[in-house]
N, C-alpha and C. Protein backbone atom coordinates (compact mmCIF):
# COMPACT_ATOMS: atom_id res chain seq x y z
N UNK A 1 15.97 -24.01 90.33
CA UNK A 1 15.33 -25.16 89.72
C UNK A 1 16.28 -26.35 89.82
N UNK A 2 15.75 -27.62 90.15
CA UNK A 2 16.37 -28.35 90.23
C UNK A 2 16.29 -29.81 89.31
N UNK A 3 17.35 -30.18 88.92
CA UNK A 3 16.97 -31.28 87.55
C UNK A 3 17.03 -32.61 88.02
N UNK A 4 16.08 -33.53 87.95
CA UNK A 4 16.51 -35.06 88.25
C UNK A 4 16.29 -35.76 87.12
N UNK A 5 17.41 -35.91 86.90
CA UNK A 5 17.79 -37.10 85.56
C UNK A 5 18.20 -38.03 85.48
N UNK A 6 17.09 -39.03 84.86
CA UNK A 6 17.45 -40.59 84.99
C UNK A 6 17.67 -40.95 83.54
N UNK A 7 18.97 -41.48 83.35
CA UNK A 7 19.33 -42.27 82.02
C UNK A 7 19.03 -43.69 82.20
N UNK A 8 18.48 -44.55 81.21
CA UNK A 8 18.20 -45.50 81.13
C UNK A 8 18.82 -46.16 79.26
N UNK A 9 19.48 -46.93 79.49
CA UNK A 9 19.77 -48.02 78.39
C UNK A 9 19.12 -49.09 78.57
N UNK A 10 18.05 -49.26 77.77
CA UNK A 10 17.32 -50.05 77.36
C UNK A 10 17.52 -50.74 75.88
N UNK A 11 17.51 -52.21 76.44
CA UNK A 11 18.01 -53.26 75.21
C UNK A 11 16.44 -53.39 74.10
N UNK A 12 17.31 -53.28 73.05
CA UNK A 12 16.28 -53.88 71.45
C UNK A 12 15.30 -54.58 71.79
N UNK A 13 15.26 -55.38 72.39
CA UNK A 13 14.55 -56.70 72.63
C UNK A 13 12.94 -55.85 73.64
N UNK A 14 13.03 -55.10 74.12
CA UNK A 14 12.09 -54.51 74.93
C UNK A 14 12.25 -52.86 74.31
N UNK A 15 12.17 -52.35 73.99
CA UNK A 15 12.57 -50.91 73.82
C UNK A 15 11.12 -50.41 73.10
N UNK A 16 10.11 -51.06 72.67
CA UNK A 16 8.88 -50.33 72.41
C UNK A 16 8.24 -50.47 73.18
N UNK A 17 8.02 -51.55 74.14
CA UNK A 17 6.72 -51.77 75.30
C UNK A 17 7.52 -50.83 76.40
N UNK A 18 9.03 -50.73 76.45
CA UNK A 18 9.81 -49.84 77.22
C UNK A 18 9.23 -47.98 76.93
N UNK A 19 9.23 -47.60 76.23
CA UNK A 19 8.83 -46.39 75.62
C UNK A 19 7.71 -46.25 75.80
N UNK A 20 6.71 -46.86 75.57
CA UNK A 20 5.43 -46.99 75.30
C UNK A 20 4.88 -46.52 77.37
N UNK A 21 5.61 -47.57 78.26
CA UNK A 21 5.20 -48.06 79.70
C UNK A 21 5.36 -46.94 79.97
N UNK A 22 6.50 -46.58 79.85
CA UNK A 22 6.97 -45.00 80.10
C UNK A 22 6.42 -44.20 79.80
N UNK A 23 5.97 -43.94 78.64
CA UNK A 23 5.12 -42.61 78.30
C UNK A 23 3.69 -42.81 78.80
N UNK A 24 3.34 -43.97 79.12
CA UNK A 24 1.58 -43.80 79.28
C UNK A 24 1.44 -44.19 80.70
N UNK A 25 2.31 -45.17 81.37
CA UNK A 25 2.36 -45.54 82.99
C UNK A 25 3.32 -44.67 83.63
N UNK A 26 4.97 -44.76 83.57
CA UNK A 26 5.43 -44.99 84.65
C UNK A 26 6.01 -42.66 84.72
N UNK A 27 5.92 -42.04 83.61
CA UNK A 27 6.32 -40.77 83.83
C UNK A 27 5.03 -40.48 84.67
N UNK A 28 3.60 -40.79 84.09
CA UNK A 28 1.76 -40.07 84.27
C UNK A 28 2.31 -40.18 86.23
N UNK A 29 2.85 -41.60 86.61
CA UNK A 29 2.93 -41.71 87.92
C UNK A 29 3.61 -40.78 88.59
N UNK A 30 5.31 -40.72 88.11
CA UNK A 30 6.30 -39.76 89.00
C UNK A 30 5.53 -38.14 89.33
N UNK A 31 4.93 -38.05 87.81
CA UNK A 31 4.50 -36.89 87.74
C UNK A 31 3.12 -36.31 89.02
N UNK A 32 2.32 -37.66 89.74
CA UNK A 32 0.88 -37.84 89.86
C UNK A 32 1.65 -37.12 91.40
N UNK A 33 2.75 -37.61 91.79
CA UNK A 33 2.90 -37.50 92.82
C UNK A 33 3.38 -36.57 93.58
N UNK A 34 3.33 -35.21 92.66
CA UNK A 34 3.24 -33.89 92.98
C UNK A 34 4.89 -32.97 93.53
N UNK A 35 5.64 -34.00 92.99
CA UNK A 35 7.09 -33.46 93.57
C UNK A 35 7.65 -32.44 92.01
N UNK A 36 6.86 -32.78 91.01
CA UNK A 36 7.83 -32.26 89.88
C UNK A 36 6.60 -31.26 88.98
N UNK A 37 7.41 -30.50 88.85
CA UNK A 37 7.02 -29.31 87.72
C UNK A 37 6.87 -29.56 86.30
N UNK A 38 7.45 -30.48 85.71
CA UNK A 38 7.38 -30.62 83.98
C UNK A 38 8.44 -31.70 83.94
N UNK A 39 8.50 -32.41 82.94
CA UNK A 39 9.35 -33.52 82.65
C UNK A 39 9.36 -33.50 81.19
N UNK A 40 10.76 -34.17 80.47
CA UNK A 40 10.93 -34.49 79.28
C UNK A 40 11.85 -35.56 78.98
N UNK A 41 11.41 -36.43 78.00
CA UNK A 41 12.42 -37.80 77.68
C UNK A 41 12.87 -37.40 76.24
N UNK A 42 13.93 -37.76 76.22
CA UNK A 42 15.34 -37.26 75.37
C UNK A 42 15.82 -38.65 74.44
N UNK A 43 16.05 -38.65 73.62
CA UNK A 43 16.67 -39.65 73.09
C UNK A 43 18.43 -39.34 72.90
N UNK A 44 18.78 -40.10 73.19
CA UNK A 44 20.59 -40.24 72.84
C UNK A 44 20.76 -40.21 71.62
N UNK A 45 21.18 -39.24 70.96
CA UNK A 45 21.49 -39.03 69.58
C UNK A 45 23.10 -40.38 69.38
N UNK A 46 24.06 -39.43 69.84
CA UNK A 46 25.44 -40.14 69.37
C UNK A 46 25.41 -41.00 70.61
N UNK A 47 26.18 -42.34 69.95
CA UNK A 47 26.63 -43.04 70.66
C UNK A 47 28.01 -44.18 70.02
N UNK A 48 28.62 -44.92 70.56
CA UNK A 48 29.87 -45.63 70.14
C UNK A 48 29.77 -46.93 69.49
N UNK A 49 29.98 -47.33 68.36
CA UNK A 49 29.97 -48.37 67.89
C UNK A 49 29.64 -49.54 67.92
N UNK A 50 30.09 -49.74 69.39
CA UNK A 50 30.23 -51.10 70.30
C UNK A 50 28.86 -50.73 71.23
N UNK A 51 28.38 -49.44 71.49
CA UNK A 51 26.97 -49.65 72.19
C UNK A 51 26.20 -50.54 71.89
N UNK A 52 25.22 -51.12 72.77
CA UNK A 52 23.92 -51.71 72.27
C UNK A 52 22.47 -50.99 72.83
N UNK A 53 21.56 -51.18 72.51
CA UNK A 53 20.53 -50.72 72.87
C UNK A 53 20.34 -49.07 72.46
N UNK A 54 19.34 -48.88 73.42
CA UNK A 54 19.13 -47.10 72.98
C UNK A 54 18.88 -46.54 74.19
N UNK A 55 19.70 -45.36 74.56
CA UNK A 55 19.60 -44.23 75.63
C UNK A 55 18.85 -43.64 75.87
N UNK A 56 18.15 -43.45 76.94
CA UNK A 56 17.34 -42.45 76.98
C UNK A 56 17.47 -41.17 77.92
N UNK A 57 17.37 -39.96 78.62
CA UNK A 57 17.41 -39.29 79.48
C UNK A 57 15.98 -39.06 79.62
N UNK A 58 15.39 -39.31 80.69
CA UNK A 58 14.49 -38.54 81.45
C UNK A 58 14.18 -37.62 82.33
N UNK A 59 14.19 -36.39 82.56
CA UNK A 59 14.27 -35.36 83.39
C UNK A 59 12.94 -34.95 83.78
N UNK A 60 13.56 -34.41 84.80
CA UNK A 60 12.16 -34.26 85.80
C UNK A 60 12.42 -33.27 86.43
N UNK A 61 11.85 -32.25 86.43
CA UNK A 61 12.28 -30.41 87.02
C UNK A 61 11.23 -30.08 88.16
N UNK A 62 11.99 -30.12 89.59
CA UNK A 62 11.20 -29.75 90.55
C UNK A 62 12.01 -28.32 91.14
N UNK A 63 11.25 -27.55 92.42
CA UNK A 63 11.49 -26.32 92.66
C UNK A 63 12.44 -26.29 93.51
N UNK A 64 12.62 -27.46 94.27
CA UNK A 64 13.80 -27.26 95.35
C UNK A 64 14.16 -28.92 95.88
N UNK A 65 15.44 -28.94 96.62
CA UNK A 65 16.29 -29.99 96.68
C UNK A 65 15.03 -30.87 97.66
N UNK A 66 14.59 -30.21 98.50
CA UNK A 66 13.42 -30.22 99.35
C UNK A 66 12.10 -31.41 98.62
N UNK A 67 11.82 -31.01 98.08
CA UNK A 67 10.97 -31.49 97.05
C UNK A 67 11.65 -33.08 96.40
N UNK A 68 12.81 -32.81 95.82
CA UNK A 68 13.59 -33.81 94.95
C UNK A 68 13.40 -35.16 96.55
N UNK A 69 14.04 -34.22 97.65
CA UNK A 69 13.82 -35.89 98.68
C UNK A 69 12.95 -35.92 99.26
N UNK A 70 11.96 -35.42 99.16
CA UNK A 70 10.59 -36.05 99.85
C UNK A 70 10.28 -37.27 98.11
N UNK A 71 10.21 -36.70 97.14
CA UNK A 71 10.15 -37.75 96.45
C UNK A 71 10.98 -39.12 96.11
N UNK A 72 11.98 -38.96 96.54
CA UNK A 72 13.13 -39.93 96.80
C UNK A 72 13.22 -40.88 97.84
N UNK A 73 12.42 -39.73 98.94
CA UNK A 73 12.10 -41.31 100.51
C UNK A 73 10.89 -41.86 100.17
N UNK A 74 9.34 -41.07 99.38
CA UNK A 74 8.31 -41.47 99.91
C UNK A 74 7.77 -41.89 98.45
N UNK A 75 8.08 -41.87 97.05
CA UNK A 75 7.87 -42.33 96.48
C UNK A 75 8.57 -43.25 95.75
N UNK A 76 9.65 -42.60 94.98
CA UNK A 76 10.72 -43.06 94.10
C UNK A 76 11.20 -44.83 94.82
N UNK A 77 11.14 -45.33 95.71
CA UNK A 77 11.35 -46.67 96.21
C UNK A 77 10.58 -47.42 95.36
N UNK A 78 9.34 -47.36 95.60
CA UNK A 78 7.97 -48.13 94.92
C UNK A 78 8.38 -48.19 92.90
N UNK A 79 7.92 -46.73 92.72
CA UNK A 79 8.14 -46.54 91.44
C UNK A 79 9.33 -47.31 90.56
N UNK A 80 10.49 -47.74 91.37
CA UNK A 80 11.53 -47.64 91.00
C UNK A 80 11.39 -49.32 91.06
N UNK A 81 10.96 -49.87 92.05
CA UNK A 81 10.78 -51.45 91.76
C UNK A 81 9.65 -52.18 90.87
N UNK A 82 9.21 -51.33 90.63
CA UNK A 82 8.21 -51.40 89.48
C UNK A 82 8.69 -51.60 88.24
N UNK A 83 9.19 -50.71 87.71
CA UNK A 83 10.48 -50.88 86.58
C UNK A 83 11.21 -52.07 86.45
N UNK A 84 12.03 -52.10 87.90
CA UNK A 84 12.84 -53.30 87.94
C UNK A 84 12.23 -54.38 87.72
N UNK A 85 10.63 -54.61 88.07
CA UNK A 85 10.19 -55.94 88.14
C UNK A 85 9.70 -55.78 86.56
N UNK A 86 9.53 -54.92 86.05
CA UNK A 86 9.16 -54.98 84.58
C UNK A 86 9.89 -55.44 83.84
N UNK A 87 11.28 -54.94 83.49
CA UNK A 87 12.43 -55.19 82.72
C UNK A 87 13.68 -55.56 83.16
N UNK A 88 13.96 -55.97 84.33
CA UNK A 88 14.77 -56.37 85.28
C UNK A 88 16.19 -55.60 84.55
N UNK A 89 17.03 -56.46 84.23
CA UNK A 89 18.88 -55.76 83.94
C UNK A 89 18.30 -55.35 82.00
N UNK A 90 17.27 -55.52 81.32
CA UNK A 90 16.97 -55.16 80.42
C UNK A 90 16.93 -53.77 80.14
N UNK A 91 16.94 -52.94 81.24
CA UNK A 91 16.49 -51.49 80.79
C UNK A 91 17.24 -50.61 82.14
N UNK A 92 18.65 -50.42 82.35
CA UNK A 92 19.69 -49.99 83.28
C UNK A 92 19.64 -48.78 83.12
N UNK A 93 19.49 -48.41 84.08
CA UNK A 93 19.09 -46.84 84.96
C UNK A 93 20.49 -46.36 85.52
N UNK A 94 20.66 -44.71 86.08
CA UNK A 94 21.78 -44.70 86.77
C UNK A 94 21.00 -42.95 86.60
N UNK A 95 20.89 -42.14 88.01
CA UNK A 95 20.22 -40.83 88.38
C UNK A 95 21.65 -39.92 88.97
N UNK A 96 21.19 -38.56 88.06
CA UNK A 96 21.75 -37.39 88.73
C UNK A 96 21.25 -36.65 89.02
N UNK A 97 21.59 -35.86 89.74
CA UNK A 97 20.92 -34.30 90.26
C UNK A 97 21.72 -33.27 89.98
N UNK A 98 21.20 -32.11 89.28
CA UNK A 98 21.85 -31.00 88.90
C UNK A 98 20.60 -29.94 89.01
N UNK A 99 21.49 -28.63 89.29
CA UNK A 99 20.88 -27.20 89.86
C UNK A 99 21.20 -26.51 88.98
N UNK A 100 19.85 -25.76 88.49
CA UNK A 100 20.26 -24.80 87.10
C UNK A 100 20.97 -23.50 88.04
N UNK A 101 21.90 -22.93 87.31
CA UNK A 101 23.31 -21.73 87.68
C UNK A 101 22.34 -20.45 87.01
């Protein structure tokens, strides 16, 4: 199984229409497009003093690495400027990939 996880810090100022886009537009999409098995968004419990905004993790569990880049060349481009044009440097992303052991 393979995990694709996107953290996103998203600023106060947007963080409910942020949540909201996400849960009813932009996961319904990643998901529409048949690369992933189940997904879940996480909230950042702890964080440092001096943070601002609120963390999120989004994960997205597909069956093989195979899968992860066909969605990475043929969708994830589009999806991903979509966002950007939504909330531009308001809501900062940064993706890993990890393989359950």
């Amino acid at each position: 199984m393979i995990l694709y996880n996107v953290t996103v810090n998203v600023e106060d100022s947007i963080h409910k229409d942020w949540l909201n886009w996400m849960k009813e537009t932009h996961i319904p999409d990643v998901m529409k497009t048949g690369m992933f098995k189940e997904n879940k968004i996480l909230k950042l419990l702890s964080k440092l003093p001096e943070e601002q905004g609120t963390t999120y993790a989004i994960q997205y569990f597909c069956n093989s690495l195979e899968d992860l880049e066909n969605y990475q060349q043929n969708f994830a481009p589009k999806l991903q400027e979509d966002h950007v044009k939504r909330y531009g440097n308001k809501a900062i992303a940064f993706r890993t990939i990890l393989e359950e052991v």
